[in-house]
N, C-alpha and C. Protein backbone atom coordinates (compact mmCIF):
# COMPACT_ATOMS: atom_id res chain seq x y z
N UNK A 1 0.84 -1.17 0.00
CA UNK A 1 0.00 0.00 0.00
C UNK A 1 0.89 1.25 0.00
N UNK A 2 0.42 2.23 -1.00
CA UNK A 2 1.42 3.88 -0.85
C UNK A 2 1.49 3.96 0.62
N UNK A 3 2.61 4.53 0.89
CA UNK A 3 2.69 5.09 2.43
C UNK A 3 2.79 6.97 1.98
N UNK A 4 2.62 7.88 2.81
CA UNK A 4 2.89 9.22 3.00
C UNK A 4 3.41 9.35 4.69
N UNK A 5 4.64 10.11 4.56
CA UNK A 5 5.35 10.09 5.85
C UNK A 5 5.37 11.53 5.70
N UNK A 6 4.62 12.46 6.19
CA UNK A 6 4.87 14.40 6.82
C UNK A 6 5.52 14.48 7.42
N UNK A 7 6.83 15.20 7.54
CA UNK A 7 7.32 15.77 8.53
C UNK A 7 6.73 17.35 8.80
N UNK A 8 6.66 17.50 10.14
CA UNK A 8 6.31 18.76 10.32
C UNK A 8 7.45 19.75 11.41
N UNK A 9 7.91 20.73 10.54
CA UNK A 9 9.24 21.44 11.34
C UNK A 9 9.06 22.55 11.83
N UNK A 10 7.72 22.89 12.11
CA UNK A 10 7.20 23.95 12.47
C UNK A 10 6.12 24.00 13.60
N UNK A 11 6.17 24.56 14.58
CA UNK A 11 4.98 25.17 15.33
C UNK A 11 4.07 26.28 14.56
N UNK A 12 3.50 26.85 16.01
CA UNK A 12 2.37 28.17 15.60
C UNK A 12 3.36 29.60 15.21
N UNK A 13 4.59 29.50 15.07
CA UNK A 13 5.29 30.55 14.51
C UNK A 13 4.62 30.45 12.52
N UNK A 14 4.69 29.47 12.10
CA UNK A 14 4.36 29.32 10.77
C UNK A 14 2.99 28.70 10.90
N UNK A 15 1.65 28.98 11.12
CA UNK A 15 0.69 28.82 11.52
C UNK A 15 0.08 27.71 10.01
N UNK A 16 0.47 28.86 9.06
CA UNK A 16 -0.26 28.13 7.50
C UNK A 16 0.29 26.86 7.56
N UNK A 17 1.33 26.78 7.37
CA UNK A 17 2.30 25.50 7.12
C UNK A 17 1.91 24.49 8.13
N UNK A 18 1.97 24.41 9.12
CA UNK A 18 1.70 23.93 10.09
C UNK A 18 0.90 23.19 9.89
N UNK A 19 -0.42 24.12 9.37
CA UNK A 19 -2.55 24.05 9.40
C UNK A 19 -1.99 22.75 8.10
N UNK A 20 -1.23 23.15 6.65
CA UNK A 20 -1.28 22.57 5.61
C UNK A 20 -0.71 21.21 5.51
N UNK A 21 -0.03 20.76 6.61
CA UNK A 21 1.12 19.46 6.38
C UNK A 21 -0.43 19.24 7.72
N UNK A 22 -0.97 19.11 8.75
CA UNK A 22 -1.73 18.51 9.01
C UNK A 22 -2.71 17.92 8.11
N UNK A 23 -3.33 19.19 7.39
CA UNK A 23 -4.24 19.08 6.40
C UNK A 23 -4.19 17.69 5.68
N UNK A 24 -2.84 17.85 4.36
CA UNK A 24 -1.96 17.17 3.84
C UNK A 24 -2.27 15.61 4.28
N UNK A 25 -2.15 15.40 5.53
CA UNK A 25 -1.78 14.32 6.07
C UNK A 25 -3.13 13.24 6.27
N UNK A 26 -3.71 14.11 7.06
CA UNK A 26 -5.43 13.75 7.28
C UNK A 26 -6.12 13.31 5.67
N UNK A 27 -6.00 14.38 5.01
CA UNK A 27 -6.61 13.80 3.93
C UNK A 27 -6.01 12.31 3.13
N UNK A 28 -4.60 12.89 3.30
CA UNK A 28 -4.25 11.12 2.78
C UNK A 28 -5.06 10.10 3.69
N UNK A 29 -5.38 10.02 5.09
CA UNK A 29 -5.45 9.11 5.69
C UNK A 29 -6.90 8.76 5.17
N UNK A 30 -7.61 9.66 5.30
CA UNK A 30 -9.55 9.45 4.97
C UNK A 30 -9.03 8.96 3.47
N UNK A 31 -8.12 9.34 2.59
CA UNK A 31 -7.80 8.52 1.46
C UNK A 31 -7.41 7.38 1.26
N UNK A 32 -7.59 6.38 2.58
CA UNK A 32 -6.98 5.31 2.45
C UNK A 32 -5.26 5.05 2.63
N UNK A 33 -4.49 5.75 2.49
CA UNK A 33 -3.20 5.60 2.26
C UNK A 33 -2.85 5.75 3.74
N UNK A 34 -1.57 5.02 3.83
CA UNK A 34 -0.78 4.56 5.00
C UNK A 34 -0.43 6.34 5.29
N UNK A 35 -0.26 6.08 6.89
CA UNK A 35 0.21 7.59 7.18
C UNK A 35 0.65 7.61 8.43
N UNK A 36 1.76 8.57 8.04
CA UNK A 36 2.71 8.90 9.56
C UNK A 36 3.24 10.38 9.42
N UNK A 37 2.67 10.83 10.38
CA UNK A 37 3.31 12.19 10.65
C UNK A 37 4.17 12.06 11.94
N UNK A 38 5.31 12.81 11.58
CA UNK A 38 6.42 13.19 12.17
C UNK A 38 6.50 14.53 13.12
N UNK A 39 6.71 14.86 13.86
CA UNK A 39 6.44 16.06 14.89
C UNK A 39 8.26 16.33 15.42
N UNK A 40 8.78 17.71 14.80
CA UNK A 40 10.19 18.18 15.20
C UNK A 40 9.70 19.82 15.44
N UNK A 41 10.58 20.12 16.24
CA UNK A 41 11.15 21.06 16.71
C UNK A 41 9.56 21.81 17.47
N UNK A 42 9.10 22.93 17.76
CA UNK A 42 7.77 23.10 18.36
C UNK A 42 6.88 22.37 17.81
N UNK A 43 7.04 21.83 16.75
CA UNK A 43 5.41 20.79 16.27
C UNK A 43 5.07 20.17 17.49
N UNK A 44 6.45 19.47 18.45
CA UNK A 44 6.37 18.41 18.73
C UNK A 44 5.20 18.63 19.94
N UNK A 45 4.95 19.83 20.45
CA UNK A 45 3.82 20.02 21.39
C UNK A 45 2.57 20.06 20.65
N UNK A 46 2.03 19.90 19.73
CA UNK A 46 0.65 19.34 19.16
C UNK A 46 0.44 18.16 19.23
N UNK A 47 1.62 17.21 19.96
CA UNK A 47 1.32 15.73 20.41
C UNK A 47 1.14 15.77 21.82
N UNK A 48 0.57 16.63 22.65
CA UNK A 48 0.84 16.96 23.38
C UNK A 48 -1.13 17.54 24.28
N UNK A 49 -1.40 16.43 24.87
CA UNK A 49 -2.79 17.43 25.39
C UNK A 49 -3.06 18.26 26.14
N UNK A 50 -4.35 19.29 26.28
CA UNK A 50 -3.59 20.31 26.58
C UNK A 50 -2.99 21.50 26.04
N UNK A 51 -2.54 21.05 24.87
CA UNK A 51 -1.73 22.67 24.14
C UNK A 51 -3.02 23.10 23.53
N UNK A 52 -2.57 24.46 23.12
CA UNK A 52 -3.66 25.51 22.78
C UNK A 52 -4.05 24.86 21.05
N UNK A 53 -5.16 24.63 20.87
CA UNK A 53 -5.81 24.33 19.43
C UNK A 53 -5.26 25.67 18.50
N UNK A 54 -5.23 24.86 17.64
CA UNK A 54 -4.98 25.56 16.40
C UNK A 54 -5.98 25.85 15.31
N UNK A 55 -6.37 27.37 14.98
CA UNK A 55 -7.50 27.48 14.48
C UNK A 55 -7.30 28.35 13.32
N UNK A 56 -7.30 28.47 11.89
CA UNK A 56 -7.42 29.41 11.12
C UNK A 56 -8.56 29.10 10.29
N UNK A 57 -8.96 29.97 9.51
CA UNK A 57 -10.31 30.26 8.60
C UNK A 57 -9.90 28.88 7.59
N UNK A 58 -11.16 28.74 7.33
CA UNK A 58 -11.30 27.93 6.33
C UNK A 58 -10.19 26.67 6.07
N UNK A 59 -10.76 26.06 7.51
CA UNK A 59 -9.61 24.39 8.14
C UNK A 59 -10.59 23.95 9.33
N UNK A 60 -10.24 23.02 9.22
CA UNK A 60 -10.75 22.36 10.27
C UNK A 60 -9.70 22.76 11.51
N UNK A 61 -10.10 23.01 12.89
CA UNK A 61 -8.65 23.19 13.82
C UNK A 61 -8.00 21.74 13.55
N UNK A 62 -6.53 22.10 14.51
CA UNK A 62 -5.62 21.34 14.23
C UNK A 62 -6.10 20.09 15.36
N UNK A 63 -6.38 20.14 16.11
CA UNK A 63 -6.52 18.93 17.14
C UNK A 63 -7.27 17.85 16.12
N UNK A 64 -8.64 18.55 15.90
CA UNK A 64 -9.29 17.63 14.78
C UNK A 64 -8.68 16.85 13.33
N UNK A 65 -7.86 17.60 12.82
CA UNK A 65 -6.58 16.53 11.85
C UNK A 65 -5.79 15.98 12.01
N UNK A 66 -5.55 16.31 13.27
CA UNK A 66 -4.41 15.16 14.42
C UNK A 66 -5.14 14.11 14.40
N UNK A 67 -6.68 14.31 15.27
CA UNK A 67 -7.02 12.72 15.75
C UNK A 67 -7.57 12.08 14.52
N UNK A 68 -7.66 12.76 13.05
CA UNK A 68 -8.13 11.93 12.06
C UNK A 68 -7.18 11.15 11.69
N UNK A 69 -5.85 11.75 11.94
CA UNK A 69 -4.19 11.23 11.70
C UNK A 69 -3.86 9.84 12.09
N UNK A 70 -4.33 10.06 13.80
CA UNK A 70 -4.28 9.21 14.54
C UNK A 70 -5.43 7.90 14.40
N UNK A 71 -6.48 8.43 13.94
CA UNK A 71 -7.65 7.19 13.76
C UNK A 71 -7.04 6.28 12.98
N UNK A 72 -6.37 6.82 11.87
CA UNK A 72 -5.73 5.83 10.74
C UNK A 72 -4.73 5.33 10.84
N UNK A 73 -3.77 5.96 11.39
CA UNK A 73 -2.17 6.37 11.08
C UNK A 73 -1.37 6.41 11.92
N UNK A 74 0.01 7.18 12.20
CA UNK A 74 0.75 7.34 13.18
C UNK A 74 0.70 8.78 13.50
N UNK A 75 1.67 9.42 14.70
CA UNK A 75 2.12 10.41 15.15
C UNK A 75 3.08 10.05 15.44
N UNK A 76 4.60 10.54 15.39
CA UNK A 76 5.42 10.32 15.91
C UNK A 76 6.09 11.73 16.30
N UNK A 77 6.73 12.00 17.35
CA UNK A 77 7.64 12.79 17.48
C UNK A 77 9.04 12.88 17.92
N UNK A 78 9.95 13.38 17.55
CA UNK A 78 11.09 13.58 17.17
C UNK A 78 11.90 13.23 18.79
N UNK A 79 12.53 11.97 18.58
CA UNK A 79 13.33 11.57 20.58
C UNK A 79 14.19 12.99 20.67
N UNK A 80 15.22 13.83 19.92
CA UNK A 80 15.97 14.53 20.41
C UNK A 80 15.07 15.74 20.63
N UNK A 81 14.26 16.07 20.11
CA UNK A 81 13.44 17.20 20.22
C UNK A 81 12.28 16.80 21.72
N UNK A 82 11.66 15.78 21.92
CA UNK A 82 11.63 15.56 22.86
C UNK A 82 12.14 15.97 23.91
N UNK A 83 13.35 15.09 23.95
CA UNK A 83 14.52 15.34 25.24
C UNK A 83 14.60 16.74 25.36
N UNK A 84 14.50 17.27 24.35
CA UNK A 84 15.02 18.77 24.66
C UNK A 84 14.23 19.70 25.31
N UNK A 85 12.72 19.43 25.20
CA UNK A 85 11.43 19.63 25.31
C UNK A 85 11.13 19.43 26.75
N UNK A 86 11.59 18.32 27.74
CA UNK A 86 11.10 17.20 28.67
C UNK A 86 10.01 17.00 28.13
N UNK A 87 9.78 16.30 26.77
CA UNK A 87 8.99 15.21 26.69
C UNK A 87 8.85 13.99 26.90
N UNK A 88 7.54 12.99 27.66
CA UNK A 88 7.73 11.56 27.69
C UNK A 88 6.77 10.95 26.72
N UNK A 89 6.96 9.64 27.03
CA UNK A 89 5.92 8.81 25.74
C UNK A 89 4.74 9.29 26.76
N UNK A 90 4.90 9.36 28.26
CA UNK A 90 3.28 9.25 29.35
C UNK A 90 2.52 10.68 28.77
N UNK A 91 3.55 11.63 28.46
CA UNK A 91 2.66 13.28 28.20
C UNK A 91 1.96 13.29 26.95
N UNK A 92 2.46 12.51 26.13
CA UNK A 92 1.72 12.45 24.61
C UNK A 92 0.06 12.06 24.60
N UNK A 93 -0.82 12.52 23.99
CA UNK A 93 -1.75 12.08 23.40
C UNK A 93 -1.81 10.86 23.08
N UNK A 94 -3.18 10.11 23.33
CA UNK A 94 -3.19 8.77 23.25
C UNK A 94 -3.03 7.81 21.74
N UNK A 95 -1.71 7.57 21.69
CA UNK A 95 -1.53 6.09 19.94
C UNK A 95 -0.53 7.13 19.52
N UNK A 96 0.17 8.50 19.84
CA UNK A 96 1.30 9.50 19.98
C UNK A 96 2.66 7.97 20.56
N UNK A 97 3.58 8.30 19.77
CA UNK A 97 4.84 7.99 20.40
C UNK A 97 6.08 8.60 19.93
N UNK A 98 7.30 8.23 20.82
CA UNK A 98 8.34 9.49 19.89
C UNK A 98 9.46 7.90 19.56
N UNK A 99 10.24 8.40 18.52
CA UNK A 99 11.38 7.35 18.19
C UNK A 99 12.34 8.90 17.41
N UNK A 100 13.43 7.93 16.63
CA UNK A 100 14.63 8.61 16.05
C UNK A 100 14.49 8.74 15.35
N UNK A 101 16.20 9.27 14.72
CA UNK A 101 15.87 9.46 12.96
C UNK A 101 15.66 8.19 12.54
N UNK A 102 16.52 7.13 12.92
CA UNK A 102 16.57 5.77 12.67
C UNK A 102 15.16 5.11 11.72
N UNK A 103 14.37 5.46 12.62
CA UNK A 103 12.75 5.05 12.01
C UNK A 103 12.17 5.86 11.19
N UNK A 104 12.44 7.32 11.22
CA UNK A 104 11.76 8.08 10.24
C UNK A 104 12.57 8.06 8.65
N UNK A 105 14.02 7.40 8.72
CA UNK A 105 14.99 7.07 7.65
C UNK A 105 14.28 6.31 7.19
N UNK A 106 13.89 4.90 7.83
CA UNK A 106 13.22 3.67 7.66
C UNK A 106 11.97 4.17 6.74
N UNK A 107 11.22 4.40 7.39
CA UNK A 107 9.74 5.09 6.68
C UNK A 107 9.90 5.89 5.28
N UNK A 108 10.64 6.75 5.82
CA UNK A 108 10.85 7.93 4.27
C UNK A 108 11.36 7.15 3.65
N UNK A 109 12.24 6.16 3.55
CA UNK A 109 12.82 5.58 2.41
C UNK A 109 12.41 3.93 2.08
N UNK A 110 11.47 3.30 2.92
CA UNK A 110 10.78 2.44 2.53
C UNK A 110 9.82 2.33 1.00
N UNK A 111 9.88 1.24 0.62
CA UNK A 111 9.14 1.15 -0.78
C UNK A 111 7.60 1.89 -1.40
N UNK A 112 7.46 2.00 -2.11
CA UNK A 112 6.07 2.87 -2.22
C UNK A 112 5.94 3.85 -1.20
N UNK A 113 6.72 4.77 -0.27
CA UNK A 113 6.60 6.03 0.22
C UNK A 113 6.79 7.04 0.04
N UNK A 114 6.23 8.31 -0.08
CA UNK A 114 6.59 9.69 -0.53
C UNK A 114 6.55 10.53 0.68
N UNK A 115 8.03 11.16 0.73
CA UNK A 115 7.84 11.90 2.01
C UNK A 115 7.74 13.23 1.62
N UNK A 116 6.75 14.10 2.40
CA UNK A 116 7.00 15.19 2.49
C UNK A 116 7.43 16.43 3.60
N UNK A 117 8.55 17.57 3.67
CA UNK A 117 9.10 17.75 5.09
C UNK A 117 8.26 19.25 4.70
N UNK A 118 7.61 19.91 5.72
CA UNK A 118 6.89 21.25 6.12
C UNK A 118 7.86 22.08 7.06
């Protein structure tokens, strides 16, 4: 099956981008296609419950394309960004976990996958 792996390198400093690689992601998933989003650098607190929703015109907020993410798919967020964060796997949102580059190498460059980085 196609896989789509998002990375997302942005928080609410880049709000659009942010809203669009969720977007992006969700829709692959209601599309059937394998899906994993990636969470670095402030993304990584939208895995996170609790943080402030993300809302712009004409989108669904962001919590709501997370858990469509999650109905289907993965979340992952970034172990060094984590650490840096004090993030644990216990603070994440529930089917949320964090790993390395190790696995997101794995994914992005696994067969039939197209990655895209935000």
């Amino acid at each position: 099956m196609p896989a789509l792996v998002v990375k997302v390198t942005c928080g609410t400093e880049r709000t659009e981008t942010l809203m669009q690689a969720f977007t992006v992601a969700a829709t692959a998933a209601a599309s059937g296609l394998e899906v994993s989003v990636w969470l670095t650098g402030d993304a990584t607190f939208h895995a996170l419950p609790g943080t402030d929703d993300v809302v712009i015109p004409h989108s669904p907020p962001l919590s709501q394309l997370r858990d469509a993410v999650l109905a289907a798919g993965t979340v992952t967020v970034c172990a060094q960004c984590a650490r840096r964060r004090e993030i644990d796997e216990d603070d994440l949102v529930e089917g949320a976990r964090i790993a390395g580059a190790a696995a997101f190498v794995a994914e992005a460059t696994a067969p039939d996958a197209t990655a895209l980085v935000y």
